[in-house]
C-alpha atoms as a PDB file:
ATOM      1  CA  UNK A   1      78.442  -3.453   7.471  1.00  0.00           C
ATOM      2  CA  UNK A   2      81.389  -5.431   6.342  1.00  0.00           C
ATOM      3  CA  UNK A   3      83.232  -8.696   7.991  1.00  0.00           C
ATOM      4  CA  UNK A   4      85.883  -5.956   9.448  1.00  0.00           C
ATOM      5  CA  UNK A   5      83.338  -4.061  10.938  1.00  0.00           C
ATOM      6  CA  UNK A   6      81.273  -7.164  12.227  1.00  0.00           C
ATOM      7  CA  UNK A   7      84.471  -8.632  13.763  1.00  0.00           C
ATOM      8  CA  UNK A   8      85.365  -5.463  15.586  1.00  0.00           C
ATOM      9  CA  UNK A   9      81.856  -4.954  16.988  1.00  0.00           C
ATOM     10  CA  UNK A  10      81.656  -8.470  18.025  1.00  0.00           C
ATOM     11  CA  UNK A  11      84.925  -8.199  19.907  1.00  0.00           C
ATOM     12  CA  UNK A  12      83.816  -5.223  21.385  1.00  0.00           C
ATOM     13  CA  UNK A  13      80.202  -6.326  22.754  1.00  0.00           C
ATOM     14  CA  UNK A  14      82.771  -9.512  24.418  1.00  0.00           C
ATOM     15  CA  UNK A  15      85.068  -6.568  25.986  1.00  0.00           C
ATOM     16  CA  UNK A  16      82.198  -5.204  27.366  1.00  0.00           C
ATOM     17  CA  UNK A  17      80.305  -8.777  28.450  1.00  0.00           C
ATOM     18  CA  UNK A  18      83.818  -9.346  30.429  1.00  0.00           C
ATOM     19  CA  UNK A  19      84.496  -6.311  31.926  1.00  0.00           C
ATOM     20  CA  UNK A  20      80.731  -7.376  34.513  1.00  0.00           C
ATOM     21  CA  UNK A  21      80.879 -10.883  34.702  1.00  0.00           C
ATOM     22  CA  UNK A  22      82.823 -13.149  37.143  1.00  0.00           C
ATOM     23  CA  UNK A  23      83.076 -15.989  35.460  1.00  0.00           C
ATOM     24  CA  UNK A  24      81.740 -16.925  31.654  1.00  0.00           C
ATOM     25  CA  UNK A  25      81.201 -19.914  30.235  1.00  0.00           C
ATOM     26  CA  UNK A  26      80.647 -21.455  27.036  1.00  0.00           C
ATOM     27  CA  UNK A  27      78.312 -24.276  26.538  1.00  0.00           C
ATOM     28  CA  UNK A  28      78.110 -26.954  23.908  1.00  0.00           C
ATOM     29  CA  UNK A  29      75.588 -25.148  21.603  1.00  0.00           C
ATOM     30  CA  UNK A  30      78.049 -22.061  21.217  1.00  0.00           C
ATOM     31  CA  UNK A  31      76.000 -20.233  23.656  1.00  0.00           C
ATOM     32  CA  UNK A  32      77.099 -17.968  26.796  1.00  0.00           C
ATOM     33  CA  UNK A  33      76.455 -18.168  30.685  1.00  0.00           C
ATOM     34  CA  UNK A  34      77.413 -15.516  32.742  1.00  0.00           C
ATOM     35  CA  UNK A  35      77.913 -15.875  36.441  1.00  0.00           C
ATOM     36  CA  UNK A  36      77.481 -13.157  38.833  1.00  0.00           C
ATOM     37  CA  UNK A  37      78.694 -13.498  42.075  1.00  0.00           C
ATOM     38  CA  UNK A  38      76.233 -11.577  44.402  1.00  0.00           C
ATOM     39  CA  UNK A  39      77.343 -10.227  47.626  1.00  0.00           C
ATOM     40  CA  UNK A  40      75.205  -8.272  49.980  1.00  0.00           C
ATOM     41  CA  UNK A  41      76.154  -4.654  48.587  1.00  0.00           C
ATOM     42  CA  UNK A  42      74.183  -6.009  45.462  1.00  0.00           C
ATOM     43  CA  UNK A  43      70.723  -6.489  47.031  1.00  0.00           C
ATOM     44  CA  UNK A  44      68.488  -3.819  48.682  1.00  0.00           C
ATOM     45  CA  UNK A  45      68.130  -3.586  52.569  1.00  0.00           C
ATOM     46  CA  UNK A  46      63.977  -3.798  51.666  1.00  0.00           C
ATOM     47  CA  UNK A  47      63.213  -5.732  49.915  1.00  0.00           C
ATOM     48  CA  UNK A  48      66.480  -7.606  50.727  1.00  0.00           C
ATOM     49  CA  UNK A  49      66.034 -10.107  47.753  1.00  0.00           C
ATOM     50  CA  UNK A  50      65.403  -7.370  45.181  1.00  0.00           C
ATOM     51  CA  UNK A  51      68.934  -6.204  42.935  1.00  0.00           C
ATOM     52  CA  UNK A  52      70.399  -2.922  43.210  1.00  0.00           C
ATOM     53  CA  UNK A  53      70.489  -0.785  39.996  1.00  0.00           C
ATOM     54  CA  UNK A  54      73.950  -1.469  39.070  1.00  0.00           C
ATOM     55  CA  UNK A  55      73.390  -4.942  39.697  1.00  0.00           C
ATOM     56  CA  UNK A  56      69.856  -5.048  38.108  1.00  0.00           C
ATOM     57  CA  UNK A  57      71.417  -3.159  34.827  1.00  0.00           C
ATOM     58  CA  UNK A  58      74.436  -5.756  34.336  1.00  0.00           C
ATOM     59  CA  UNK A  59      72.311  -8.324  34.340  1.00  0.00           C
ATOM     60  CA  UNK A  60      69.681  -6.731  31.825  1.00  0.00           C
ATOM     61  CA  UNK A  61      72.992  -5.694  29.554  1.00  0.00           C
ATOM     62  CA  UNK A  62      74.621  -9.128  29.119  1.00  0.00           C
ATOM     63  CA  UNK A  63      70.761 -10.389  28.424  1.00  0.00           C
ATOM     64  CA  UNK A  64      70.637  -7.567  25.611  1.00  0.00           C
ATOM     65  CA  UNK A  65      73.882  -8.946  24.218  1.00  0.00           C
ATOM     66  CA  UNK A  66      72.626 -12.607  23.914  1.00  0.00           C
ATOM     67  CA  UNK A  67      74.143 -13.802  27.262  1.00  0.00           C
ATOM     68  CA  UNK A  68      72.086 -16.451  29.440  1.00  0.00           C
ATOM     69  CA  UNK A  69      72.727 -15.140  33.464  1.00  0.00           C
ATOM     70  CA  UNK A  70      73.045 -17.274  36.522  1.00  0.00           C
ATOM     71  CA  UNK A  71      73.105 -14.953  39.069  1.00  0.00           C
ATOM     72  CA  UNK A  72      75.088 -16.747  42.657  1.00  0.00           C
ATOM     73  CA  UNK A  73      74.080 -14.996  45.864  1.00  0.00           C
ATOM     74  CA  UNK A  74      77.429 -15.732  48.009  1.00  0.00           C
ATOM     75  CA  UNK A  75      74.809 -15.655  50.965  1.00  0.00           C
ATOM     76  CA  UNK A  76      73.245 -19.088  49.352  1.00  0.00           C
ATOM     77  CA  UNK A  77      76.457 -20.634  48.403  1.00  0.00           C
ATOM     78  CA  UNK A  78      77.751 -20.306  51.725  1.00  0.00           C
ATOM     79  CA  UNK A  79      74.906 -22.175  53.281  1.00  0.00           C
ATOM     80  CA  UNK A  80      76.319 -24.995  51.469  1.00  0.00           C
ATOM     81  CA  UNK A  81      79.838 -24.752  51.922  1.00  0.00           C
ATOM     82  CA  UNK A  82      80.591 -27.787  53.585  1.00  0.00           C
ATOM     83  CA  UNK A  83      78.855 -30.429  51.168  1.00  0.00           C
ATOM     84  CA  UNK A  84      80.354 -30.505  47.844  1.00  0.00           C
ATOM     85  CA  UNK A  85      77.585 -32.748  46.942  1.00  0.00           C
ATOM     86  CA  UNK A  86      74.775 -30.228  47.807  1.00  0.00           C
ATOM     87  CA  UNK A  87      77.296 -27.487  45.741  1.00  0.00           C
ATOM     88  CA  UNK A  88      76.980 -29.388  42.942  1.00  0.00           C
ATOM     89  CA  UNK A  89      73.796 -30.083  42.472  1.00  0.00           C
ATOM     90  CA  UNK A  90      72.657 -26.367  43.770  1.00  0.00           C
ATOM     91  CA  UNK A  91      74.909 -25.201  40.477  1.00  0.00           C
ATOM     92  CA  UNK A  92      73.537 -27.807  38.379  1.00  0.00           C
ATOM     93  CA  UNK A  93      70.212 -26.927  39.041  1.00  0.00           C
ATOM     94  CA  UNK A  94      70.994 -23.409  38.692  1.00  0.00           C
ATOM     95  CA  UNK A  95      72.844 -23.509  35.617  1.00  0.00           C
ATOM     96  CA  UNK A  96      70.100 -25.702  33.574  1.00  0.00           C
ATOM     97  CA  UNK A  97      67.381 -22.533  35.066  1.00  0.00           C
ATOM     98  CA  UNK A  98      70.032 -19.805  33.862  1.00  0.00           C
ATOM     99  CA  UNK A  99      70.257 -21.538  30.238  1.00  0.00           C
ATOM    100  CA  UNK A 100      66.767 -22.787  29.673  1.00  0.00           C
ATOM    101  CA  UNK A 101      65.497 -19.119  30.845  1.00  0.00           C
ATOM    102  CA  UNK A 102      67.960 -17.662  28.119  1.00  0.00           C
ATOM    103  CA  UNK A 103      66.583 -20.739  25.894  1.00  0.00           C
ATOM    104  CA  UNK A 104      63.172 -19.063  26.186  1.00  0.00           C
ATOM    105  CA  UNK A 105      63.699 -15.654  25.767  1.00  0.00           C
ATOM    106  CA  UNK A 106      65.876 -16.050  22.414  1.00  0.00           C
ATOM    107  CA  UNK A 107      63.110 -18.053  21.353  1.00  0.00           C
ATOM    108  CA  UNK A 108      60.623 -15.354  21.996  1.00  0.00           C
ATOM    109  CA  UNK A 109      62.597 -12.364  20.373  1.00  0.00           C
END
């Protein structure tokens, strides 16, 4: 495959990362995080904590292309919508899980 051919694939896979993702951010290693906002019409009635397919599938796409995921239930963000200091540190915490998860599975492969 030549550098045309690489550079038109990569740009492609990123076309298709951003047309699921909410928000995507790049971290100081080079690597990706995508975040998901969840609302209720992406979780099951029972189990109610278990992904619907469509939901399930974008996840397991963006981790095929490379992607860490931090998936953000609006339910559990809500909880916490009037402490910005609880906010933060429920990201923070979630964002360090979402990349050392990805960490570990690149690793792995």
């Amino acid at each position: 495959m030549g550098p045309q051919q690489q550079q038109q694939q990569q740009q492609e896979q990123q076309e298709q990362v951003d047309a699921i993702i909410d928000v995507c951010l790049k971290m100081p290693d080079g690597g990706r995080v995508a975040v998901l906002v969840l609302d209720e019409s992406r979780y099951c009635n029972h189990p109610t904590n278990r992904l619907r397919g469509a939901a399930a599938v974008d996840i397991l796409v963006l981790k095929a292309l490379g992607v860490s995921v931090l998936p953000l239930p609006v339910a559990e963000w809500q909880l916490l919508r009037d402490d910005a200091a609880r906010q933060q540190k429920y990201l923070t915490a979630r964002l360090a899980a979402a990349v050392g998860g990805g960490q570990a599975e690149r690793r792995q492969q």
